[in-house]
Protein backbone atom coordinates (compact mmCIF):
# COMPACT_ATOMS: atom_id res chain seq x y z
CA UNK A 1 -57.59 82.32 47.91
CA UNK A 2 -56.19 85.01 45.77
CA UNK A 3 -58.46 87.07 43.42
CA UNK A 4 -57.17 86.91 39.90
CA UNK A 5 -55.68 90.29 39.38
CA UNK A 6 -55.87 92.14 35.70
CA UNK A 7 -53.58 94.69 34.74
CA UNK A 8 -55.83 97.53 32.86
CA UNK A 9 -52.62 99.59 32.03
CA UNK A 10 -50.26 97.47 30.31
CA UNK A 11 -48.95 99.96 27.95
CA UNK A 12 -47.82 101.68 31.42
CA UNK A 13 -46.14 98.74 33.90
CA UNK A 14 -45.24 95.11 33.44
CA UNK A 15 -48.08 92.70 34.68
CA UNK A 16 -46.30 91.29 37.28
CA UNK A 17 -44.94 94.95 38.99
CA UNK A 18 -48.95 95.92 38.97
CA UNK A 19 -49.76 92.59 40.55
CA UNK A 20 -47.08 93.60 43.54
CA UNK A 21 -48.17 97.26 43.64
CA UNK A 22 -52.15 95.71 44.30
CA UNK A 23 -51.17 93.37 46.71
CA UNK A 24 -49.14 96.18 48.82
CA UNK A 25 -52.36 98.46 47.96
CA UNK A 26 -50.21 101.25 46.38
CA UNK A 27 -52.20 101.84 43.69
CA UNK A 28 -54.86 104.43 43.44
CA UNK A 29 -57.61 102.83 41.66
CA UNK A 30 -59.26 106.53 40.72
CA UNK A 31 -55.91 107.42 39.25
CA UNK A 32 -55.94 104.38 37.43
CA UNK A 33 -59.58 104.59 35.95
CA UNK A 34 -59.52 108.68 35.18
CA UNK A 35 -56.23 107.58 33.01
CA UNK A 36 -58.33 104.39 31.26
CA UNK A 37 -61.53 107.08 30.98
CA UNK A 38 -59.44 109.77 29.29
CA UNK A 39 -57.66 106.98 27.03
CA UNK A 40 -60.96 106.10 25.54
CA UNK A 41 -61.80 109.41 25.21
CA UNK A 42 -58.77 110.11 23.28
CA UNK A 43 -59.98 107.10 21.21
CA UNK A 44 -63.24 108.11 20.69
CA UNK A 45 -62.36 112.02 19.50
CA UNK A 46 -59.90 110.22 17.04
CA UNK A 47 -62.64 108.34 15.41
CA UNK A 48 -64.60 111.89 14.90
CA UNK A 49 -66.93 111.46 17.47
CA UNK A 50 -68.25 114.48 18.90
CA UNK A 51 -67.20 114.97 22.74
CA UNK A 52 -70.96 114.46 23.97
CA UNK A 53 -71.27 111.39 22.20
CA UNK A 54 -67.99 110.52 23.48
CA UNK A 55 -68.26 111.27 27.09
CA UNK A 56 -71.81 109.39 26.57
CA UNK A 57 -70.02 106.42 25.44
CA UNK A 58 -67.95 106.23 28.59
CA UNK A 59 -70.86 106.45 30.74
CA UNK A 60 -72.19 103.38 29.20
CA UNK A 61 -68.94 102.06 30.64
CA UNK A 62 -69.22 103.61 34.08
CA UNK A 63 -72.79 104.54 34.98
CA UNK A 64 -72.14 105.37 38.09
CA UNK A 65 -70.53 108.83 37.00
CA UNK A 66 -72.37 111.97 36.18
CA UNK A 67 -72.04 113.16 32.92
CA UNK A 68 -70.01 116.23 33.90
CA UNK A 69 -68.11 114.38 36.24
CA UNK A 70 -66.85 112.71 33.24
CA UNK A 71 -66.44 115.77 31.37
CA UNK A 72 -63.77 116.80 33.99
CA UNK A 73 -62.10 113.98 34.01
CA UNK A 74 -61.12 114.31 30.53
CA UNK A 75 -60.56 117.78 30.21
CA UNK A 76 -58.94 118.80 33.91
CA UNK A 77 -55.35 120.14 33.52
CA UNK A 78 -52.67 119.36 35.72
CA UNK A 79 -48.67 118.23 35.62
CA UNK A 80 -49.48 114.55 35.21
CA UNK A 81 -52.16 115.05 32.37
CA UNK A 82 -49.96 116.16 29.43
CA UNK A 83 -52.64 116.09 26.72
């Protein structure tokens, strides 16, 4: 039986081209959740709250990451991360 598959990034691919892309395992999950984790972080700093509180926030979310592992998430630089 197939697991019902969500798309988290809509606003990025069609639901049915990430449904393919999961089945053939090409996509990269971490890539996929740093992009969701600096989205809300985005959201948060938008609604004036302060990066702590923020990066807090999105612990709550994914507990299993350190604090500062968050914090580089959000902030690390590189081609793909235009913001």
């Amino acid at each position: 039986m197939r697991e019902k598959v969500k798309n988290p990034i809509p606003e990025l691919i069609p639901d049915d081209i990430y449904i393919k892309l999961k089945e053939h395992n090409l996509i990269d999950e971490k890539a996929v959740r740093d992009y969701l984790i600096r989205k809300k972080f985005r959201e948060l700093r938008s609604q004036k709250i302060s990066a702590g509180d923020a990066i807090d926030n999105i612990r709550e979310e994914y507990p299993y990451l350190q604090f500062d592992t968050i914090r580089k998430i959000v902030y690390q630089l590189n081609k793909n991360n235009y913001t």
